[in-house]
C-alpha atoms as a PDB file:
ATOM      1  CA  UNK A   1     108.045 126.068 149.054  1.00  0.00           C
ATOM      2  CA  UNK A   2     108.375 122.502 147.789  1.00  0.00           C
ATOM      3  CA  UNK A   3     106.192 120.845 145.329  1.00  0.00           C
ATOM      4  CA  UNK A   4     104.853 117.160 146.214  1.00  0.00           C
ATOM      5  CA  UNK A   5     104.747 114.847 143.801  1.00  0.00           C
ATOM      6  CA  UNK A   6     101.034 115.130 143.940  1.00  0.00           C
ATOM      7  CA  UNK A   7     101.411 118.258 142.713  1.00  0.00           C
ATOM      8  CA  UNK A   8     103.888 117.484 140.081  1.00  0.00           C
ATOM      9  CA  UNK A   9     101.582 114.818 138.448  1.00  0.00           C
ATOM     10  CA  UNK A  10      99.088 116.855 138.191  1.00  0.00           C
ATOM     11  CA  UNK A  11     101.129 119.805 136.398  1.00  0.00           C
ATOM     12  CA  UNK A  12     102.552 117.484 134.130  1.00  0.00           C
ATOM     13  CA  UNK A  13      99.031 116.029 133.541  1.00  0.00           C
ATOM     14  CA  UNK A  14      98.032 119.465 132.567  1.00  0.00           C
ATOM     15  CA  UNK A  15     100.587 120.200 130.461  1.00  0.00           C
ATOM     16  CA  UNK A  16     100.456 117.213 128.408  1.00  0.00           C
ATOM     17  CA  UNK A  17      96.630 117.520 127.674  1.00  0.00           C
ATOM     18  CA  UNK A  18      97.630 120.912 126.474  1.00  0.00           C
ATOM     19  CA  UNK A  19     100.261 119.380 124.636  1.00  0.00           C
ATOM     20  CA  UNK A  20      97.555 117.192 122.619  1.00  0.00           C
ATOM     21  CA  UNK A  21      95.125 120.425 121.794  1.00  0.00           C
ATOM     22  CA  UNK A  22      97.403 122.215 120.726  1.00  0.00           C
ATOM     23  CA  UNK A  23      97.548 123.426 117.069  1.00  0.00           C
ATOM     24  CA  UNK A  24     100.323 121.385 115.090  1.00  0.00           C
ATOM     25  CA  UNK A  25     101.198 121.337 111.224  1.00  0.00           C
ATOM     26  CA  UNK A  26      99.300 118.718 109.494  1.00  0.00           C
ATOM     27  CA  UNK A  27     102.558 118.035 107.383  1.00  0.00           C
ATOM     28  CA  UNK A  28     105.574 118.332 109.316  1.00  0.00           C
ATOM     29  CA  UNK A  29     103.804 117.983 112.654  1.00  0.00           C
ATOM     30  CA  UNK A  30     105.773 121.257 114.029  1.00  0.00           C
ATOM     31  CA  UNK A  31     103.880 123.048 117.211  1.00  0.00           C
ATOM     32  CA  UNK A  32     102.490 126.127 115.963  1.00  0.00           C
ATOM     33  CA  UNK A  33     105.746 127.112 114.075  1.00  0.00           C
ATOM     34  CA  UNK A  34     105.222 130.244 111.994  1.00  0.00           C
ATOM     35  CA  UNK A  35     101.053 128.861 111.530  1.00  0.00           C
ATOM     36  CA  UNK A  36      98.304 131.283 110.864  1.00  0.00           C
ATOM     37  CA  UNK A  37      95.025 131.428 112.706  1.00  0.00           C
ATOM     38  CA  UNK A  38      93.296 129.600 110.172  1.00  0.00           C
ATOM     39  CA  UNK A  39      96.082 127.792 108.638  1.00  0.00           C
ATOM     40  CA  UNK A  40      96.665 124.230 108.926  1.00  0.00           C
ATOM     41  CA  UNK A  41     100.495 124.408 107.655  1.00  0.00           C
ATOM     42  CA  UNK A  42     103.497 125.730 108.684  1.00  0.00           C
ATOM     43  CA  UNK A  43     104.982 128.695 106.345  1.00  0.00           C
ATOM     44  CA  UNK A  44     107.837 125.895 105.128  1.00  0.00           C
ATOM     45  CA  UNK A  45     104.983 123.492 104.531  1.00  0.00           C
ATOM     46  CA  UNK A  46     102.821 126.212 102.643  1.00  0.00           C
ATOM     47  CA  UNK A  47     105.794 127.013 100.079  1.00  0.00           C
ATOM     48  CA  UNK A  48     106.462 122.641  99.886  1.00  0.00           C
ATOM     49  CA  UNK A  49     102.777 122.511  99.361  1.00  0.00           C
ATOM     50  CA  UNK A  50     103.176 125.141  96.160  1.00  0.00           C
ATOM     51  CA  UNK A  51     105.704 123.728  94.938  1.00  0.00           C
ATOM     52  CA  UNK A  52     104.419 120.176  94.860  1.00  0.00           C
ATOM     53  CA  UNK A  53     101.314 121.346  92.921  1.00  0.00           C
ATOM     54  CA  UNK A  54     103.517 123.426  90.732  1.00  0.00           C
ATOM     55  CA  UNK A  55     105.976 120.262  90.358  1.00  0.00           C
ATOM     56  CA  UNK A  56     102.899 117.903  89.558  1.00  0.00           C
ATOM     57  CA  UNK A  57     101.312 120.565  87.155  1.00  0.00           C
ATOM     58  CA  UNK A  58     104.697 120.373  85.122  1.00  0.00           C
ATOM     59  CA  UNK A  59     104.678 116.948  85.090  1.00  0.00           C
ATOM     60  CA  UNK A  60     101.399 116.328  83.789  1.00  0.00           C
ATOM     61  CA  UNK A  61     102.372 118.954  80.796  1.00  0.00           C
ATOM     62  CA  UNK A  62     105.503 116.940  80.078  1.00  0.00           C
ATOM     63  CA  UNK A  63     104.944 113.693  80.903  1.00  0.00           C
ATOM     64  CA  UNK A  64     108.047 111.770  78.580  1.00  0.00           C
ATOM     65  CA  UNK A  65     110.699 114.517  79.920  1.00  0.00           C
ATOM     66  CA  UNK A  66     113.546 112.012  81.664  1.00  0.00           C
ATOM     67  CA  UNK A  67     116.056 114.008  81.828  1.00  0.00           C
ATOM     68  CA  UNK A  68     117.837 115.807  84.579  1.00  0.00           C
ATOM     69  CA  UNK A  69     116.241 119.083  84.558  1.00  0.00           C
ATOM     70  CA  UNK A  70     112.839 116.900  84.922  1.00  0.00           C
ATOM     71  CA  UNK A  71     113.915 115.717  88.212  1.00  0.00           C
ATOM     72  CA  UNK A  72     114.835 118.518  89.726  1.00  0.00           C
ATOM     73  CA  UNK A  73     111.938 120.704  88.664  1.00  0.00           C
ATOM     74  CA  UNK A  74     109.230 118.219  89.309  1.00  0.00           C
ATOM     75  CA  UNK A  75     110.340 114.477  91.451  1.00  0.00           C
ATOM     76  CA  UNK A  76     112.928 116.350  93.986  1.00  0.00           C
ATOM     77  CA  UNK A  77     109.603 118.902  95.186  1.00  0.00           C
ATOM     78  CA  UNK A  78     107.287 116.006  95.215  1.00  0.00           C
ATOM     79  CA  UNK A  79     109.514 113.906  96.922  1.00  0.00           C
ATOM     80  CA  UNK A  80     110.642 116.757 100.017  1.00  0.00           C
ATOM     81  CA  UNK A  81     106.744 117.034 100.340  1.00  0.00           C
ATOM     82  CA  UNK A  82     105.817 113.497 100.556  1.00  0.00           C
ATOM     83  CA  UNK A  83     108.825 113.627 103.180  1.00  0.00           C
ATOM     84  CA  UNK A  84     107.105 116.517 105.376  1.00  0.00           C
ATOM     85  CA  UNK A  85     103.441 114.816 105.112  1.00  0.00           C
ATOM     86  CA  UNK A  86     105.655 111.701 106.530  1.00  0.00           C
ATOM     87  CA  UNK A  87     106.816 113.636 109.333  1.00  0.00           C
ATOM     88  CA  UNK A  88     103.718 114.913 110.695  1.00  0.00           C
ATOM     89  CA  UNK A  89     102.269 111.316 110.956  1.00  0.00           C
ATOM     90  CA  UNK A  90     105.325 110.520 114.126  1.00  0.00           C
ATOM     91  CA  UNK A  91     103.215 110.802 117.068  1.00  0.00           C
ATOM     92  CA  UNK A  92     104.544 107.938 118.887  1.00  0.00           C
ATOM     93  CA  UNK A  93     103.670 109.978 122.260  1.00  0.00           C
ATOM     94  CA  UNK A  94     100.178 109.549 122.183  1.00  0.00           C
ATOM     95  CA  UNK A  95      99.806 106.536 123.537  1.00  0.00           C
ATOM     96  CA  UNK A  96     101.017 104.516 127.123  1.00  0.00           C
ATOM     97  CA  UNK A  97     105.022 104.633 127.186  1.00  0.00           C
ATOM     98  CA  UNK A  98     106.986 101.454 128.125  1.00  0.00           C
ATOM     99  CA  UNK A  99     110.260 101.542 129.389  1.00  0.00           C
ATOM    100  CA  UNK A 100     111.507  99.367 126.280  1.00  0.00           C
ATOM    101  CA  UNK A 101     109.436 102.122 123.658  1.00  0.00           C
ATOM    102  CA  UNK A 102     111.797 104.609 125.478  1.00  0.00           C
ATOM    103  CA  UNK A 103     114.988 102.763 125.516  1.00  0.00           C
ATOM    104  CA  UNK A 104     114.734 102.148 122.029  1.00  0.00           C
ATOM    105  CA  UNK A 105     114.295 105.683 121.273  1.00  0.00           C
ATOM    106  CA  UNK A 106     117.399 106.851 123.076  1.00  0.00           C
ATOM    107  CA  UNK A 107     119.038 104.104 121.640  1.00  0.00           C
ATOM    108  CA  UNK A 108     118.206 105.269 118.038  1.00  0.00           C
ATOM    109  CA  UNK A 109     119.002 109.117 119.314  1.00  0.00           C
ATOM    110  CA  UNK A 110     122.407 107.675 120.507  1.00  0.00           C
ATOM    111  CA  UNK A 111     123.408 106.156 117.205  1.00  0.00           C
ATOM    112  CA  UNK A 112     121.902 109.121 114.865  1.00  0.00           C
ATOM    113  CA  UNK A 113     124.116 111.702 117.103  1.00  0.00           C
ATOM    114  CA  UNK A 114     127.330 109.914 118.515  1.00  0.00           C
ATOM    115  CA  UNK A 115     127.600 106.703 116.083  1.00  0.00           C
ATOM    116  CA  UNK A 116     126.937 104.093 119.062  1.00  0.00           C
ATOM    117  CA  UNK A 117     124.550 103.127 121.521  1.00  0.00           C
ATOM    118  CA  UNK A 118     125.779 104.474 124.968  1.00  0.00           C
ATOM    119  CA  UNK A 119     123.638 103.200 127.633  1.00  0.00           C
ATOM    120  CA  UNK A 120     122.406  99.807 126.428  1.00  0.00           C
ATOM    121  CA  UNK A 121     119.682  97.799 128.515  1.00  0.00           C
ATOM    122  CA  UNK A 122     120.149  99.746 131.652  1.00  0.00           C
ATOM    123  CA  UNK A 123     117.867 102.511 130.357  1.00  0.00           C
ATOM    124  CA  UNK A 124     115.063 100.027 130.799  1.00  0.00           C
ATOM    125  CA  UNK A 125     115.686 100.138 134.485  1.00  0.00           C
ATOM    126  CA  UNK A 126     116.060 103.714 134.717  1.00  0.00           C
ATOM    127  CA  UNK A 127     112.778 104.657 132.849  1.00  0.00           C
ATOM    128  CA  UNK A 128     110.538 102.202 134.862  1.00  0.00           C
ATOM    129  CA  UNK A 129     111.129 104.470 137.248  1.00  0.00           C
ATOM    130  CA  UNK A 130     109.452 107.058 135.967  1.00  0.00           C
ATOM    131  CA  UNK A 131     105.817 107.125 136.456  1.00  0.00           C
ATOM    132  CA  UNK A 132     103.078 106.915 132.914  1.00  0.00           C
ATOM    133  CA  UNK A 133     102.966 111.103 132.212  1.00  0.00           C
ATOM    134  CA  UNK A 134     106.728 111.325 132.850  1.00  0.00           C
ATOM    135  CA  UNK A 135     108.008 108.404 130.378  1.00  0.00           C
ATOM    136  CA  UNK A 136     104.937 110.603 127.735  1.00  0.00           C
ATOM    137  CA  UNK A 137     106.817 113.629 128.223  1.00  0.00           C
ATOM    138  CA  UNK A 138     110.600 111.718 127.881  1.00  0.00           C
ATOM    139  CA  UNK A 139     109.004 110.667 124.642  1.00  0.00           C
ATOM    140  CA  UNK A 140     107.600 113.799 122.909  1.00  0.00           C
ATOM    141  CA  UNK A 141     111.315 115.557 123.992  1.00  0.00           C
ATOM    142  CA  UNK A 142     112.704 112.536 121.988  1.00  0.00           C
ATOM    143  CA  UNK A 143     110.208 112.758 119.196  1.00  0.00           C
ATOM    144  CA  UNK A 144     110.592 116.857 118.762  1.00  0.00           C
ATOM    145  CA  UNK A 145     114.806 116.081 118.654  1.00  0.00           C
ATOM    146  CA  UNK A 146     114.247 113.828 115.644  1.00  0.00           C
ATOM    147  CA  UNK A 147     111.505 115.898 114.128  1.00  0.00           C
ATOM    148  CA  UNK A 148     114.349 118.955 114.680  1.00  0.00           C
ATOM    149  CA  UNK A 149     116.723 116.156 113.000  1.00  0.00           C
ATOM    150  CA  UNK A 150     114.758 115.194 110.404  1.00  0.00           C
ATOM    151  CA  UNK A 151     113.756 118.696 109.361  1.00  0.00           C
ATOM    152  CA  UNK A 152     117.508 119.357 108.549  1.00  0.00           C
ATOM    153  CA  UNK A 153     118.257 116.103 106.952  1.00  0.00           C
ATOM    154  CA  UNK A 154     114.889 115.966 104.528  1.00  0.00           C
ATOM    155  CA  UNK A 155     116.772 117.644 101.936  1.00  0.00           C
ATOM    156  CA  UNK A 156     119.403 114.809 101.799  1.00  0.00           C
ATOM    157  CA  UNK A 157     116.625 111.923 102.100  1.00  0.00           C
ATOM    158  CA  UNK A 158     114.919 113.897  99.324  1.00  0.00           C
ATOM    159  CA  UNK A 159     117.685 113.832  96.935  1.00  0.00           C
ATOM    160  CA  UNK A 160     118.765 110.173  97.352  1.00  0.00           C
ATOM    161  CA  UNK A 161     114.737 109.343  96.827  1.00  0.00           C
ATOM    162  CA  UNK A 162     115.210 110.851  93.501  1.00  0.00           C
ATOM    163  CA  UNK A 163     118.627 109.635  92.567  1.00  0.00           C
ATOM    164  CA  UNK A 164     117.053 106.267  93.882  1.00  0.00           C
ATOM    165  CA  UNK A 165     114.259 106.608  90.922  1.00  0.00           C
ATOM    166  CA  UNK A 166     116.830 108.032  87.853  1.00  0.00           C
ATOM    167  CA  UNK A 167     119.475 105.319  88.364  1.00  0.00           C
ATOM    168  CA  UNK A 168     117.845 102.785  89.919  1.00  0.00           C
ATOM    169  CA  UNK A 169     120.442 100.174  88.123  1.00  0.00           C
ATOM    170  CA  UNK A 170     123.059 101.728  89.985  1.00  0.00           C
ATOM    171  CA  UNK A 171     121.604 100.702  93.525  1.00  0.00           C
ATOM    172  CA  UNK A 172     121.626  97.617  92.384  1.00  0.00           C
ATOM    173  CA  UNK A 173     125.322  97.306  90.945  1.00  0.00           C
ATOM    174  CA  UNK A 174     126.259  98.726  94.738  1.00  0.00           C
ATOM    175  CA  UNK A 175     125.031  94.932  96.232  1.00  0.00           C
ATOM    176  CA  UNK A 176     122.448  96.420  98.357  1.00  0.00           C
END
């Protein structure tokens, strides 16, 4: 038996209001990974979390420590945590999608994963096809493959945050 597209709009409707209630981290934004029934973080956010507090407890004790064991025991923590409360605020779904918002977005996906942009402006014409709930659902795919990304590259971003604050002269000998 066939579905109309009645139907289909309708399903999809459903599914994205479902989408919107249901439980996410407040850090990292993840749906209902590895979350408690009364917690508000994922398990990776929980031990982030810890470690942050632990990190800014340190700190406070030794506040003239600039040295390298410094940074990693108290700015590399703070700074992977400041990275997953960061994440969780990407929610660019929530809203109408234009067929530019998701062009752009498959653009960036393009570049991040094969180095160039592969279908230019003729995505434009092939998402105002789709109808309002359809171009919302295109987006929160796209959105939960760079929140997937993200997760896996935070470590990286992290570190260069922190190299970024011990030698900042050397950013600056670089030209940038």
């Amino acid at each position: 038996m066939a579905i109309t597209t009645s139907e289909f709009e309708q399903s999809l409707n459903d599914f994205l209001t479902r989408m919107e209630n249901s439980k996410r981290c407040e850090w990292c934004g993840d749906d209902d990974r590895h979350m408690g029934p009364r917690s508000k973080l994922c398990n990776s956010c929980k031990e982030w979390r810890r470690r942050e507090r632990r990190a800014l407890e340190w700190k406070r004790k030794f506040p003239n420590r600039v040295d390298e064991e410094s940074l990693r025991r108290y700015e590399y923590p703070i700074q992977y945590a400041a990275l997953c409360r960061a994440a969780g605020t990407l929610h660019s779904w929530d809203g109408p999608i234009s067929p530019l918002d998701l062009e752009r977005e498959i653009e960036a996906l393009t570049k991040r994963f094969l180095g160039e942009s592969v279908f230019g402006s003729s995505a434009t014409f092939l998402f105002a096809q789709f109808s309002p709930a359809q171009r919302r659902l295109l987006k929160y795919m796209f959105q939960g493959i760079t929140n997937v990304w993200l997760r896996h590259h935070r470590q990286g971003f992290a570190t260069d945050e922190v190299m970024n604050k011990a030698f900042p002269a050397a950013k600056s000998s670089r030209g940038e």
